[in-house]
Protein backbone atom coordinates (compact mmCIF):
# COMPACT_ATOMS: atom_id res chain seq x y z
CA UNK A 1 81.31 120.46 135.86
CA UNK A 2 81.03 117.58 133.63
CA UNK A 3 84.36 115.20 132.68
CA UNK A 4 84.86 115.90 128.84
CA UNK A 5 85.29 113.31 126.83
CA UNK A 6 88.17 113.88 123.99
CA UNK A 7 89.41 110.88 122.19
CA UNK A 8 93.04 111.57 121.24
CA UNK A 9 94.75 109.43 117.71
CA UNK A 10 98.13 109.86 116.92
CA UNK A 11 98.14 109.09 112.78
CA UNK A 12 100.92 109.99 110.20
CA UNK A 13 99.82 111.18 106.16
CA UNK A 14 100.99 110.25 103.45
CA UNK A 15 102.14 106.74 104.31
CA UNK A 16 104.03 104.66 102.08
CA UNK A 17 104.78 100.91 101.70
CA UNK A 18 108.95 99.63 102.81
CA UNK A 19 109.78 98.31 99.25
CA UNK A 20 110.60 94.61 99.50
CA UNK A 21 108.87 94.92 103.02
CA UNK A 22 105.55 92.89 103.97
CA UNK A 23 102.35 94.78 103.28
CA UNK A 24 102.45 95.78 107.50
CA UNK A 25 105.58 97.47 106.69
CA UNK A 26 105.54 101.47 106.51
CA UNK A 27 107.98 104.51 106.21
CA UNK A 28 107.72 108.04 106.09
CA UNK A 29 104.38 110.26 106.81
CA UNK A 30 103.77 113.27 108.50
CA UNK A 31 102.51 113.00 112.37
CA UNK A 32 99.42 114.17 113.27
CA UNK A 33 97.88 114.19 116.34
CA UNK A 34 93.62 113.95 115.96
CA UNK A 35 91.48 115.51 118.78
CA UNK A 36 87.83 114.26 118.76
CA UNK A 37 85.52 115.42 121.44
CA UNK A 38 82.17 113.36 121.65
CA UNK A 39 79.20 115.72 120.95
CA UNK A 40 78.52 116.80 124.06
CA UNK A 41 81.52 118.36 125.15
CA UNK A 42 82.04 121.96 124.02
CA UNK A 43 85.77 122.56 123.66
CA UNK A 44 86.89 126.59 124.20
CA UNK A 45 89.40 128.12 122.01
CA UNK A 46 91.64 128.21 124.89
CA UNK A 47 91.17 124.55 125.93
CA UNK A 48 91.92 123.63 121.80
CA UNK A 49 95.07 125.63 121.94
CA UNK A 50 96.10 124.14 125.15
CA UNK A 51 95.46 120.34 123.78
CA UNK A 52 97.49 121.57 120.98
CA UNK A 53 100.36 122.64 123.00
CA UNK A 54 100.51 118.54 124.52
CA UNK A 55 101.75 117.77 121.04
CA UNK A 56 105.05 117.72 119.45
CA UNK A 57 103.74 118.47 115.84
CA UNK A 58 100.53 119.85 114.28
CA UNK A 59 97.38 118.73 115.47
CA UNK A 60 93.91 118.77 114.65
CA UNK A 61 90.22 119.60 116.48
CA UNK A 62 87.67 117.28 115.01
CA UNK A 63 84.42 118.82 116.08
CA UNK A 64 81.24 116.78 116.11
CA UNK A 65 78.72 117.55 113.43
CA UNK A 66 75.76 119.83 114.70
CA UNK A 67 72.43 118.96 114.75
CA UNK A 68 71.58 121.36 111.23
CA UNK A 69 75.04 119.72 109.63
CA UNK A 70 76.22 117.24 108.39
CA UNK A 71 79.76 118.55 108.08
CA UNK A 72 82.50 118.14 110.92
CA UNK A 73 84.58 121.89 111.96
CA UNK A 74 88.10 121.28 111.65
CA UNK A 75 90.22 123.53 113.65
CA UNK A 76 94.32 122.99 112.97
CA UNK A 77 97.01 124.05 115.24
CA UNK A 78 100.82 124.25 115.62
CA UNK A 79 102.05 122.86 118.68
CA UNK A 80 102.57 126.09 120.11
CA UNK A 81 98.83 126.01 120.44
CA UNK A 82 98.06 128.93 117.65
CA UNK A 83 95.82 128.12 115.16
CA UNK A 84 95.95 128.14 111.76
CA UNK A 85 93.87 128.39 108.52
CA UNK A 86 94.90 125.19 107.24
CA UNK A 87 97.20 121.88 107.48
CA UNK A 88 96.85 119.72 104.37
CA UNK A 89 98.04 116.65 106.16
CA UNK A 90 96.20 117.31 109.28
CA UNK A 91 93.22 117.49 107.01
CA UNK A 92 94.10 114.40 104.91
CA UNK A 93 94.27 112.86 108.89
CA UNK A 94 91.28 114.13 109.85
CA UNK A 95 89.67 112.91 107.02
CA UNK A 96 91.34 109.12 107.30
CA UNK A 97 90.09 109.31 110.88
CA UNK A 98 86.27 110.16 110.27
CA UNK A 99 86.11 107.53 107.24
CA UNK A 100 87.30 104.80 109.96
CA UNK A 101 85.67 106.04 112.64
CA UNK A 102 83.53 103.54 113.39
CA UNK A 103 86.26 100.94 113.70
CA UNK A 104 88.02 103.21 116.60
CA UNK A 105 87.52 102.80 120.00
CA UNK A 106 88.55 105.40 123.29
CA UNK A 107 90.39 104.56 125.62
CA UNK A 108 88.07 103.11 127.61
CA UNK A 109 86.59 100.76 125.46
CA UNK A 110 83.68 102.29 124.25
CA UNK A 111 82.97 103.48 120.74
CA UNK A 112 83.23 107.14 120.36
C-alpha cells in the first residue's frame, strides 16, 4: 500500500489586528484545522472522520480538484469525526488556504 500524503495547516478565521499592536500582532479567530491530501491519495470516509477526530476543533477535508473540475470537495467535520453540511469558518479557512497555496510547503519541504 502506498504512504498517503496529507498536508495538515492549523489556521484561525476571522483574524483581527491587537489595536495599538504592530501589524504581526493578532487576537481572536476561530481554529481550524485544514486537511489537504495531494491528488493521488484517495482519502475514505472513515480515514476523514478519523483525521477529524486528531483535532480539538472543527476541521476541514480539502480534496484535490478532479481531472473534469476545476472545483476542490470540501468535506467539514466536528472533532468527534462526524461530518457535517457546513462550517462557515472552516470554509472561509479552506478558502484562505487554497488562495495561498502555492506559498505553503509540507512538512517535508516540498510543495504540495
Amino acid at each position: 500500500m502506498a504512504a498517503r500524503r496529507i498536508l495538515q495547516v492549523s489556521a484561525r478565521a476571522f483574524v483581527s489586528p491587537v489595536a495599538g499592536g504592530s501589524s504581526a500582532a493578532r487576537s481572536g479567530g476561530n481554529p481550524v484545522t485544514i486537511f489537504s491530501p495531494s491528488p493521488s491519495t484517495k482519502l475514505t470516509p472513515e480515514f476523514r472522520s478519523r483525521l477529524a477526530q486528531t483535532c480539538a476543533w472543527e476541521s476541514v477535508v480539502v480534496e484535490p480538484c478532479q481531472e473534469d473540475s476545476i472545483v476542490s470537495q470540501f468535506s467539514f467535520f466536528m472533532p468527534s469525526g462526524e461530518e457535517v453540511s457546513f462550517c462557515a469558518h472552516a470554509a472561509i479557512g479552506a478558502c484562505s488556504f487554497l488562495a495561498n497555496e502555492t506559498a505553503v510547503m509540507s512538512v517535508d519541504g516540498s510543495p504540495p
